[in-house]
PDB file of N, CA and C in Angstrom:
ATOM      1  N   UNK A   1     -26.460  -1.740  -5.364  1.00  0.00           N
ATOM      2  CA  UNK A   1     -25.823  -2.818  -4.665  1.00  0.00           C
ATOM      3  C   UNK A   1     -25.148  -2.263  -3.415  1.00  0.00           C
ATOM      4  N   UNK A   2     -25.329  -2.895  -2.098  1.00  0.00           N
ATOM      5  CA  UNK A   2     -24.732  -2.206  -0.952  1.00  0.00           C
ATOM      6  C   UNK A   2     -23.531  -2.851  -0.388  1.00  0.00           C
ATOM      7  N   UNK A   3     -22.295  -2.323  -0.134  1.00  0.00           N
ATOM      8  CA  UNK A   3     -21.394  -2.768   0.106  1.00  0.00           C
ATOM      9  C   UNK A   3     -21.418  -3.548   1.911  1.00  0.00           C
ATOM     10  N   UNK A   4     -20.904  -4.461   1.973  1.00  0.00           N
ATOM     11  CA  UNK A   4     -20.581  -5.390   3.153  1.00  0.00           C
ATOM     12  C   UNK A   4     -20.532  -4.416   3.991  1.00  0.00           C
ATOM     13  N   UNK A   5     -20.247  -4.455   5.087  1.00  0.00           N
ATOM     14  CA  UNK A   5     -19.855  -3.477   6.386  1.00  0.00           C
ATOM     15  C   UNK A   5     -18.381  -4.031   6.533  1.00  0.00           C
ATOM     16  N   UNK A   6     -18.016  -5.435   6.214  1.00  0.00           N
ATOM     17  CA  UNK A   6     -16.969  -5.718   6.424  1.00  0.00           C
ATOM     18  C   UNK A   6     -15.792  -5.552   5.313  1.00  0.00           C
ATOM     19  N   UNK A   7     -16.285  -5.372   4.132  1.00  0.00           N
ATOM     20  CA  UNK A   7     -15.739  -4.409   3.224  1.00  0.00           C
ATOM     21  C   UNK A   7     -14.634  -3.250   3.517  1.00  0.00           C
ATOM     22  N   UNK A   8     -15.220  -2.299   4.670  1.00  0.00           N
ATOM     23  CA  UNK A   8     -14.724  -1.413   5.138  1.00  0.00           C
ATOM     24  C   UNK A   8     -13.797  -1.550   6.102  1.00  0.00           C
ATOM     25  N   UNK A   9     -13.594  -2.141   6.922  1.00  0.00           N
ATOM     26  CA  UNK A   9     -13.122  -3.150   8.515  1.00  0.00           C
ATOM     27  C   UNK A   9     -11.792  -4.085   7.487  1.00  0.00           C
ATOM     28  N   UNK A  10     -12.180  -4.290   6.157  1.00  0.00           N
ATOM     29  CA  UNK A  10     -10.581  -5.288   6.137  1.00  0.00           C
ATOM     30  C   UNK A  10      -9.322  -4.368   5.313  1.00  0.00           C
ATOM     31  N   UNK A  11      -8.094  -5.097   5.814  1.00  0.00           N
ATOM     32  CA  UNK A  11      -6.900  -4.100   5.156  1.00  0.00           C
ATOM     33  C   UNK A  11      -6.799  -4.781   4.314  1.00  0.00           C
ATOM     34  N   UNK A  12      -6.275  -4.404   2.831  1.00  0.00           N
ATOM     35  CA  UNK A  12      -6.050  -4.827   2.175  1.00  0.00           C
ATOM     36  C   UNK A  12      -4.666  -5.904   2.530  1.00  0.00           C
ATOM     37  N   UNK A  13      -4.507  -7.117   1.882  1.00  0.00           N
ATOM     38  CA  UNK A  13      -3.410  -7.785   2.120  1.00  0.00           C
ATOM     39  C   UNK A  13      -2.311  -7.373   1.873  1.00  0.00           C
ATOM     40  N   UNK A  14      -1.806  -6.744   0.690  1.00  0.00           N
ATOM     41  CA  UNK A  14      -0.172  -6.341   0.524  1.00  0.00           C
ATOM     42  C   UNK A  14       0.077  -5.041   0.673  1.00  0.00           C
ATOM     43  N   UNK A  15      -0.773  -4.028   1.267  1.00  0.00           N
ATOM     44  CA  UNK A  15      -0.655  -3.143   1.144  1.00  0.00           C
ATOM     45  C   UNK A  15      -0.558  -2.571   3.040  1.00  0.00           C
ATOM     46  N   UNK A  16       0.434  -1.770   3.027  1.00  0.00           N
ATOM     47  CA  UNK A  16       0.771  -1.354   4.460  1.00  0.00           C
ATOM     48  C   UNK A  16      -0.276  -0.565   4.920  1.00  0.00           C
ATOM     49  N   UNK A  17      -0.520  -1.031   6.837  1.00  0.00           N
ATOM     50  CA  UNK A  17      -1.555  -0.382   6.985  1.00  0.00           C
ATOM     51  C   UNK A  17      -1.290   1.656   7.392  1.00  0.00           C
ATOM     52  N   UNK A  18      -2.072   1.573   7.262  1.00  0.00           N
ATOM     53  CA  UNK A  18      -2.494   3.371   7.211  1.00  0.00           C
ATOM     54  C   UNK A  18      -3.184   3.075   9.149  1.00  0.00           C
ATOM     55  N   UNK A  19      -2.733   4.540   9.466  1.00  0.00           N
ATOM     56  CA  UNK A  19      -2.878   4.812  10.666  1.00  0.00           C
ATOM     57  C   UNK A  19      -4.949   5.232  10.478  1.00  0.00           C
ATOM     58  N   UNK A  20      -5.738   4.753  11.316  1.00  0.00           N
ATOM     59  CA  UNK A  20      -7.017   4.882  11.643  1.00  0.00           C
ATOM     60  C   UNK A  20      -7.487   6.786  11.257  1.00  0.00           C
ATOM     61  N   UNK A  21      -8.366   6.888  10.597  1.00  0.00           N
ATOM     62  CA  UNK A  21      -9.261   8.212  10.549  1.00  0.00           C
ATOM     63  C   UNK A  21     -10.202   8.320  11.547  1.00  0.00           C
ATOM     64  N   UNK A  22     -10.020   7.933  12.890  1.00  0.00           N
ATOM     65  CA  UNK A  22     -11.672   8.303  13.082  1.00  0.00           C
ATOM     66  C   UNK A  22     -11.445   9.228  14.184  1.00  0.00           C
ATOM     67  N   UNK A  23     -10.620  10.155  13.975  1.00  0.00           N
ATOM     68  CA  UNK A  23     -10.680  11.441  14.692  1.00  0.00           C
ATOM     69  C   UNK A  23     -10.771  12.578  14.346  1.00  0.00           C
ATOM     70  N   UNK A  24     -10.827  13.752  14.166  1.00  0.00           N
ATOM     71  CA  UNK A  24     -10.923  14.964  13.934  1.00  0.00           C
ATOM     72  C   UNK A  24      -9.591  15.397  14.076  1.00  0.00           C
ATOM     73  N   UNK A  25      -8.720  15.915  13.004  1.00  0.00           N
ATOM     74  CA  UNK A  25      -7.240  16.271  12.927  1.00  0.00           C
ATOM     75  C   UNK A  25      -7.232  17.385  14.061  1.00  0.00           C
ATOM     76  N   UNK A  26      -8.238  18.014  14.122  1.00  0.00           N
ATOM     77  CA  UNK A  26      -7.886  19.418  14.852  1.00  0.00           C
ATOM     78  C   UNK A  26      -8.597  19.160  16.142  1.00  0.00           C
ATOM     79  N   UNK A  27      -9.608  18.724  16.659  1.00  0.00           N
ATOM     80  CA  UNK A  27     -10.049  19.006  17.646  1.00  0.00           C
ATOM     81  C   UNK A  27     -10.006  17.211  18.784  1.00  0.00           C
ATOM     82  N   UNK A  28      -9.846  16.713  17.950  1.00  0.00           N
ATOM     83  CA  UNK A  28      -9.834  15.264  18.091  1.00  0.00           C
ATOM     84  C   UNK A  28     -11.164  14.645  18.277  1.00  0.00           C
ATOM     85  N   UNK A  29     -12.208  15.267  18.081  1.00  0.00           N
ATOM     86  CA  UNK A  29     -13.581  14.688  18.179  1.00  0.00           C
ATOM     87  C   UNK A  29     -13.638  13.325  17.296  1.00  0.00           C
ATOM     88  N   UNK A  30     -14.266  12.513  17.946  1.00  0.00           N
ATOM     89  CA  UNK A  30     -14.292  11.269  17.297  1.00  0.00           C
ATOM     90  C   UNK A  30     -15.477  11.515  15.947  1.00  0.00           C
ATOM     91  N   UNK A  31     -15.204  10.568  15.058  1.00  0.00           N
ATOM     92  CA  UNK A  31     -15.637  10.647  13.547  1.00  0.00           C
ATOM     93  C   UNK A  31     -16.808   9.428  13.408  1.00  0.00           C
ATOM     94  N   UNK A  32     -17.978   9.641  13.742  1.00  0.00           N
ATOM     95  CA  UNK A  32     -19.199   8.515  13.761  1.00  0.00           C
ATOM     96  C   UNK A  32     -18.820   8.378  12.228  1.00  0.00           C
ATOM     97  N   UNK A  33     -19.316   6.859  11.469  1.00  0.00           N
ATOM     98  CA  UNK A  33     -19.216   6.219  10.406  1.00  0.00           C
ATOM     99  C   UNK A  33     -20.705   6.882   9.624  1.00  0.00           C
ATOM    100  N   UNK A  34     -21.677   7.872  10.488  1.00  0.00           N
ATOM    101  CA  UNK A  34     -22.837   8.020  10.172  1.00  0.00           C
ATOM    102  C   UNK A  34     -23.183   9.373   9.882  1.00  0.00           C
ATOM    103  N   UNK A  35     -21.873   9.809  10.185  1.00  0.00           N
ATOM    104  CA  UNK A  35     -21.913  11.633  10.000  1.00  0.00           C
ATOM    105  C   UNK A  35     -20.829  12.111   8.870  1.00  0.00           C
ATOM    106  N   UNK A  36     -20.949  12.753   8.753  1.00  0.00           N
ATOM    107  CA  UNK A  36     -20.227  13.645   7.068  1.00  0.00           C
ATOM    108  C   UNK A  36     -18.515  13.726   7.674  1.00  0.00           C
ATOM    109  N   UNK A  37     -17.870  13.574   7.011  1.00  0.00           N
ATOM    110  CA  UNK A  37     -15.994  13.751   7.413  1.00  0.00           C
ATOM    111  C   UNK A  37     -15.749  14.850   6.148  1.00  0.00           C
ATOM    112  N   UNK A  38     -14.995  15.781   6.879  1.00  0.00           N
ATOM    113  CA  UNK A  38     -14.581  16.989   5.898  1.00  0.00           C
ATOM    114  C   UNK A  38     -13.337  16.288   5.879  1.00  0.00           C
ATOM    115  N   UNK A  39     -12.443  16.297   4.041  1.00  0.00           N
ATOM    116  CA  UNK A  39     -11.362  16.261   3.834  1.00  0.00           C
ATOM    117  C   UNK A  39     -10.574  17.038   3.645  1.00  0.00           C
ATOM    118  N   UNK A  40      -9.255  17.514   4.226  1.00  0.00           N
ATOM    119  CA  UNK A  40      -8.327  18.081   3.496  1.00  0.00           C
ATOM    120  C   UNK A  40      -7.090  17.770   3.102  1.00  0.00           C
ATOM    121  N   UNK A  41      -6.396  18.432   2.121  1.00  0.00           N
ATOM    122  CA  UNK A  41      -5.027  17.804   1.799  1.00  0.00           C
ATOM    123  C   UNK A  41      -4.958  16.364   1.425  1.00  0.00           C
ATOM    124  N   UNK A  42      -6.250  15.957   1.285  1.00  0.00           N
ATOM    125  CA  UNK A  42      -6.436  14.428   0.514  1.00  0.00           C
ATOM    126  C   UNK A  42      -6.670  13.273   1.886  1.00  0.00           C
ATOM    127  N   UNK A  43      -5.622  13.592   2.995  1.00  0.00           N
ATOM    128  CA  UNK A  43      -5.936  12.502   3.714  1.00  0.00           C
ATOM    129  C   UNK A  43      -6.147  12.867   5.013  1.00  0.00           C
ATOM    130  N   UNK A  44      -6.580  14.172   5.155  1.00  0.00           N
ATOM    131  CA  UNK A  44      -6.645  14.755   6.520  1.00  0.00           C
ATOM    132  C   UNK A  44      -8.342  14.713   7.058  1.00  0.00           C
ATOM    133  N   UNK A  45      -8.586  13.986   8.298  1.00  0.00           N
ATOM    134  CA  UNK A  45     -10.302  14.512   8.113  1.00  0.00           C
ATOM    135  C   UNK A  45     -10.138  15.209   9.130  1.00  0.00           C
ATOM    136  N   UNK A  46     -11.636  15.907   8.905  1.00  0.00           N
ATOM    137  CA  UNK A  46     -12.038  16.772  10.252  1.00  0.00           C
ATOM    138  C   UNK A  46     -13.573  16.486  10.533  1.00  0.00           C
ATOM    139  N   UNK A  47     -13.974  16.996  11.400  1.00  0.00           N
ATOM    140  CA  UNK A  47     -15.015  16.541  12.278  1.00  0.00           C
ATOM    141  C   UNK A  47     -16.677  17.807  11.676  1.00  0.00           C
ATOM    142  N   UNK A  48     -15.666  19.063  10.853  1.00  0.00           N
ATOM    143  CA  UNK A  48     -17.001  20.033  10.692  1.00  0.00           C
ATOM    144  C   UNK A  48     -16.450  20.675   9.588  1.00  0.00           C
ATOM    145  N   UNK A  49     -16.774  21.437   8.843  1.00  0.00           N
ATOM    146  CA  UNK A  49     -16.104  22.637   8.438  1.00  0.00           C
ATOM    147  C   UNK A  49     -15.120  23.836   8.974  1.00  0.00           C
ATOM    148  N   UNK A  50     -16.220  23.936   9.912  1.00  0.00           N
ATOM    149  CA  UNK A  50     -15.420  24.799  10.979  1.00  0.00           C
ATOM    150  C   UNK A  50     -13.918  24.367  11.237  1.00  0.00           C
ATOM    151  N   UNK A  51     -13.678  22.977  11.655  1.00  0.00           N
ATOM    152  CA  UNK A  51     -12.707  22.392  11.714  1.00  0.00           C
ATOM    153  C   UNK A  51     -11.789  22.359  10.655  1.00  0.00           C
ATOM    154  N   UNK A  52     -12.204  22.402   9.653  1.00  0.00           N
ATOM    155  CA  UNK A  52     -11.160  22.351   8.069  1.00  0.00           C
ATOM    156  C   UNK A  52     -10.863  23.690   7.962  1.00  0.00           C
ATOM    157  N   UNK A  53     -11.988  24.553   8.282  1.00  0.00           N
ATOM    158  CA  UNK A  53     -11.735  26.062   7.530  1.00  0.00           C
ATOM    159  C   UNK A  53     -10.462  26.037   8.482  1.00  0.00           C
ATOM    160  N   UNK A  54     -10.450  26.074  10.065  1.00  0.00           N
ATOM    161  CA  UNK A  54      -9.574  26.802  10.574  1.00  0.00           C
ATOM    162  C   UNK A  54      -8.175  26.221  10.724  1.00  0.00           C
ATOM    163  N   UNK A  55      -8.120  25.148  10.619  1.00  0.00           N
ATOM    164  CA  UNK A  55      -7.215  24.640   9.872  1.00  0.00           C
ATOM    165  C   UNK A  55      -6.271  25.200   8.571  1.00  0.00           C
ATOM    166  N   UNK A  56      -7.268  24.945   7.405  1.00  0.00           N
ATOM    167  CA  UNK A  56      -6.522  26.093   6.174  1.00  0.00           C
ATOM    168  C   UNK A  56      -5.816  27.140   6.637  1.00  0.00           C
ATOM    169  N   UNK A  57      -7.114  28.012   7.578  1.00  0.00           N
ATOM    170  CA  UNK A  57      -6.226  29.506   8.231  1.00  0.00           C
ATOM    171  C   UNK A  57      -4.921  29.548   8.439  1.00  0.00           C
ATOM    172  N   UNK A  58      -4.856  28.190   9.510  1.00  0.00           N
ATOM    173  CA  UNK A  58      -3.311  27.881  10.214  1.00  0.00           C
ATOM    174  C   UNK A  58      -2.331  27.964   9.174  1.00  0.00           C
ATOM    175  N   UNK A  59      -2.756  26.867   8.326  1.00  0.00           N
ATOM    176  CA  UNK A  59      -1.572  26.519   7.276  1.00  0.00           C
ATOM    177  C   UNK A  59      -1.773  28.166   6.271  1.00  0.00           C
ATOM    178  N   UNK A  60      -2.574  28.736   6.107  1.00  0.00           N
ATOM    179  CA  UNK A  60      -2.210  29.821   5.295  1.00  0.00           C
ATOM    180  C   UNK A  60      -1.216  31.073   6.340  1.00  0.00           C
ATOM    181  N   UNK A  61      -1.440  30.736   7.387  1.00  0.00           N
ATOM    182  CA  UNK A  61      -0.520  32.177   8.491  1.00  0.00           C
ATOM    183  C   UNK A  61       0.665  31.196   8.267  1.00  0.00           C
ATOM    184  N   UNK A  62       0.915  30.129   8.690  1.00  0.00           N
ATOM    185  CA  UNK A  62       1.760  29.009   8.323  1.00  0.00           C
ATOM    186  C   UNK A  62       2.548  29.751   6.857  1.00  0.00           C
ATOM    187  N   UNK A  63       2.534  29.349   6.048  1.00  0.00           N
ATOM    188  CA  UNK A  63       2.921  29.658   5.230  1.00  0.00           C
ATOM    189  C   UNK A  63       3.290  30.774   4.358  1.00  0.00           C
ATOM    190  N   UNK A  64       2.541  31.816   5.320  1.00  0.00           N
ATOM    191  CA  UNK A  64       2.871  33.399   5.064  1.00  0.00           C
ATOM    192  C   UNK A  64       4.255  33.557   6.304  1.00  0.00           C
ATOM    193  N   UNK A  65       3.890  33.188   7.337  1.00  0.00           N
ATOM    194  CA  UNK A  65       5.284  33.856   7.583  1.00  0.00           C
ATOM    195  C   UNK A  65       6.585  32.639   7.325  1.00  0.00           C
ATOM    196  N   UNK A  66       6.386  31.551   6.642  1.00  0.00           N
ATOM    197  CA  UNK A  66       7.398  31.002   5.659  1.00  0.00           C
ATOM    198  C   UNK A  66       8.130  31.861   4.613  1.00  0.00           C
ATOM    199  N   UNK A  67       6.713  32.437   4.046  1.00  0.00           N
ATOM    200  CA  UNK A  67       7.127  33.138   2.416  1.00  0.00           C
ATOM    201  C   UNK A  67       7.916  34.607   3.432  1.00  0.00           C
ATOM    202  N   UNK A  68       7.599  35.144   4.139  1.00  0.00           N
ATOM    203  CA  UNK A  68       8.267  36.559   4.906  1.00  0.00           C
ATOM    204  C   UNK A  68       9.643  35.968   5.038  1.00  0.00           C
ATOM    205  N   UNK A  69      10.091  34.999   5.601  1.00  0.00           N
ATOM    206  CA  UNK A  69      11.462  34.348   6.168  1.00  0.00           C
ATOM    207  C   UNK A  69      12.343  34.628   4.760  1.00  0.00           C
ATOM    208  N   UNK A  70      11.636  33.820   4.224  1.00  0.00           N
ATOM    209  CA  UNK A  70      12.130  33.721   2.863  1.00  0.00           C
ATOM    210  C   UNK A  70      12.386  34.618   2.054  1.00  0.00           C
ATOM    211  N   UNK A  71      11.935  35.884   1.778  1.00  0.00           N
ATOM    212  CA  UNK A  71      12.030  36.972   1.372  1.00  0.00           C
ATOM    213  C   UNK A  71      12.896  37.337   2.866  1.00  0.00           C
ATOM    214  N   UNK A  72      13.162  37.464   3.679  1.00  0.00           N
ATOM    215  CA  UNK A  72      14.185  38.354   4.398  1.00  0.00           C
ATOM    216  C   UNK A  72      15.193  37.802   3.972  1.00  0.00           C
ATOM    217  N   UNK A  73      15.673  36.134   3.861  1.00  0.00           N
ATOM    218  CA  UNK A  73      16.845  35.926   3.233  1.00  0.00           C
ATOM    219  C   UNK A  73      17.464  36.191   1.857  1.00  0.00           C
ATOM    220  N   UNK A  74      15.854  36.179   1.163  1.00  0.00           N
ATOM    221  CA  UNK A  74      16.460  36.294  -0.364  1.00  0.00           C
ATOM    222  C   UNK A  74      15.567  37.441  -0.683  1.00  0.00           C
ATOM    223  N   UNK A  75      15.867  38.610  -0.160  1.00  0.00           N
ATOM    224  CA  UNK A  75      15.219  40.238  -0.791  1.00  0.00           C
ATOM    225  C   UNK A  75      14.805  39.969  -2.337  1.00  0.00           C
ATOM    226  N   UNK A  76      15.840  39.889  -3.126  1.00  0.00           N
ATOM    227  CA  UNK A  76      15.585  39.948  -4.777  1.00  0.00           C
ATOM    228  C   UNK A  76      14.689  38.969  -5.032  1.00  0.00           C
ATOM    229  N   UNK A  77      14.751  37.539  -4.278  1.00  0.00           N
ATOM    230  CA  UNK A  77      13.538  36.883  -4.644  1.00  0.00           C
ATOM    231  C   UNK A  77      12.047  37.449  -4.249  1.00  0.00           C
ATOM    232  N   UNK A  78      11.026  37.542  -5.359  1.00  0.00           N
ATOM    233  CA  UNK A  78       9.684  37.606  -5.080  1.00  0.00           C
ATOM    234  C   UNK A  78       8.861  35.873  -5.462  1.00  0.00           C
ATOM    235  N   UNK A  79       7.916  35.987  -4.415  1.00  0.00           N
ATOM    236  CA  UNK A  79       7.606  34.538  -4.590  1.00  0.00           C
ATOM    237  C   UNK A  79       5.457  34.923  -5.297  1.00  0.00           C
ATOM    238  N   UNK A  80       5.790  33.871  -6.218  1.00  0.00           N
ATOM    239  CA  UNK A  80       4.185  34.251  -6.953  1.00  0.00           C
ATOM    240  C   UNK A  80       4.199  32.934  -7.255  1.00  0.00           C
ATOM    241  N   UNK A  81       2.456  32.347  -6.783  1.00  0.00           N
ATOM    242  CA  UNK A  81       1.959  31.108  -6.132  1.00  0.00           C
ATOM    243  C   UNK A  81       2.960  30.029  -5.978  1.00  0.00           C
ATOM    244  N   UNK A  82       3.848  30.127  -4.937  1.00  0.00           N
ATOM    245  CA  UNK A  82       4.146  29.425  -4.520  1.00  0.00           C
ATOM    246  C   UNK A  82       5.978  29.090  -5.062  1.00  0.00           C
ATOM    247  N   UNK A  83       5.976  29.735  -5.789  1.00  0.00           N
ATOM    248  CA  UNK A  83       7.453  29.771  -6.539  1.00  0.00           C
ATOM    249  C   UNK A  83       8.602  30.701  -6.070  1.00  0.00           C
ATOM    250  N   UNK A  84       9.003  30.827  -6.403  1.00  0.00           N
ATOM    251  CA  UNK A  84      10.054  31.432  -6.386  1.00  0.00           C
ATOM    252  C   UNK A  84      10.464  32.421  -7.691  1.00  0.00           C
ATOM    253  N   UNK A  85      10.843  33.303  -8.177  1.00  0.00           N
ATOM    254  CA  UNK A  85      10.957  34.313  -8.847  1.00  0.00           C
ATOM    255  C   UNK A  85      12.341  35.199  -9.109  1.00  0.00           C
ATOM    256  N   UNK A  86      13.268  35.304  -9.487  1.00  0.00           N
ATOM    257  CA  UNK A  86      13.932  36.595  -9.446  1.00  0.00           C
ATOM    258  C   UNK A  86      13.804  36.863 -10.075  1.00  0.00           C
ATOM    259  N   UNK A  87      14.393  38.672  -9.769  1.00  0.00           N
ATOM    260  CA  UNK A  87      13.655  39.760 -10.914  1.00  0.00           C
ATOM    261  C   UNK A  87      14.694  39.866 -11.702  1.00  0.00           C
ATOM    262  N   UNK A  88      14.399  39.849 -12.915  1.00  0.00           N
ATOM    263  CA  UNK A  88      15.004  40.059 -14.374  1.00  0.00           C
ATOM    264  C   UNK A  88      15.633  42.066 -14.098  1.00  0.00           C
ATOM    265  N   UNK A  89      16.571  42.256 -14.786  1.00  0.00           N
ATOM    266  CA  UNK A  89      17.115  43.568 -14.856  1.00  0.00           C
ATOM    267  C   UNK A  89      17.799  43.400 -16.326  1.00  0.00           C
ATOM    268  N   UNK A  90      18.013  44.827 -17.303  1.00  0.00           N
ATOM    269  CA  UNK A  90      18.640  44.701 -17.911  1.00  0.00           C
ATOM    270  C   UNK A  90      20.055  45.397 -18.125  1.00  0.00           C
ATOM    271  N   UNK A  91      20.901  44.317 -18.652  1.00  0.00           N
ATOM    272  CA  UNK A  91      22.345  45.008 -18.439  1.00  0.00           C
ATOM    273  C   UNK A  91      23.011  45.099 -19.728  1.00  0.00           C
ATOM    274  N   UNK A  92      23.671  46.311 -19.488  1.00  0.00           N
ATOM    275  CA  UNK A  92      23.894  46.985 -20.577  1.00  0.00           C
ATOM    276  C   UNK A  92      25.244  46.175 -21.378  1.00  0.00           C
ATOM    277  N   UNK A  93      25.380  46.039 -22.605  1.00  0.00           N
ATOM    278  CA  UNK A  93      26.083  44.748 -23.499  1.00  0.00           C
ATOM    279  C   UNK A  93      26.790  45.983 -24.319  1.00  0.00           C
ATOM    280  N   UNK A  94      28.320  45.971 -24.562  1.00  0.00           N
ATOM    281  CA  UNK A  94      29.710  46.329 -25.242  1.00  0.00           C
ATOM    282  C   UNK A  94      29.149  45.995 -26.432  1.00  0.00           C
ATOM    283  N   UNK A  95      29.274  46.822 -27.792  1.00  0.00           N
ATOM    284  CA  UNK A  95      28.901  46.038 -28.767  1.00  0.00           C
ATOM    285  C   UNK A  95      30.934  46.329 -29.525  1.00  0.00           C
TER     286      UNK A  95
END
């Protein structure tokens, strides 16, 4: 069964509208309805792979020198996927 064309073209009634996809997050190339859209982060498109991969890159240098900041403020913290961590030591107990 093939869906309307206008299917696609209407907003739903109670629901707020969402800003248009038909660009390429990174490069701004426009997004034909007839060519493949790479997703990321659920609502991000891009125009190629190329475009998504280098993207990720960003947000992974992005987020490495987050995790560096973060460790300069908090030395004792080590961060493992994405958490936060301090290191356990043991101290010696009066019996």
């Amino acid at each position: 069964m093939a869906a309307c064309s206008f299917f696609f073209d209407a907003e739903p009634i109670s629901e707020p509208a969402m800003p248009a996809q038909d660009a390429c997050a990174l490069c701004s190339k426009q997004l034909a309805r007839d060519s493949d859209v790479f997703m990321y982060r659920g609502d991000t498109p891009f125009c190629s792979e190329d475009c998504r991969h280098h993207q990720m890159r960003l947000d992974a240098r992005q987020a490495a020198k987050s995790a560096a900041r973060r460790q300069k403020h908090f030395p004792s913290a080590t961060t493992v996927s994405g958490r936060v961590h301090r290191e356990s030591r043991e101290v010696p107990v009066a019996s």
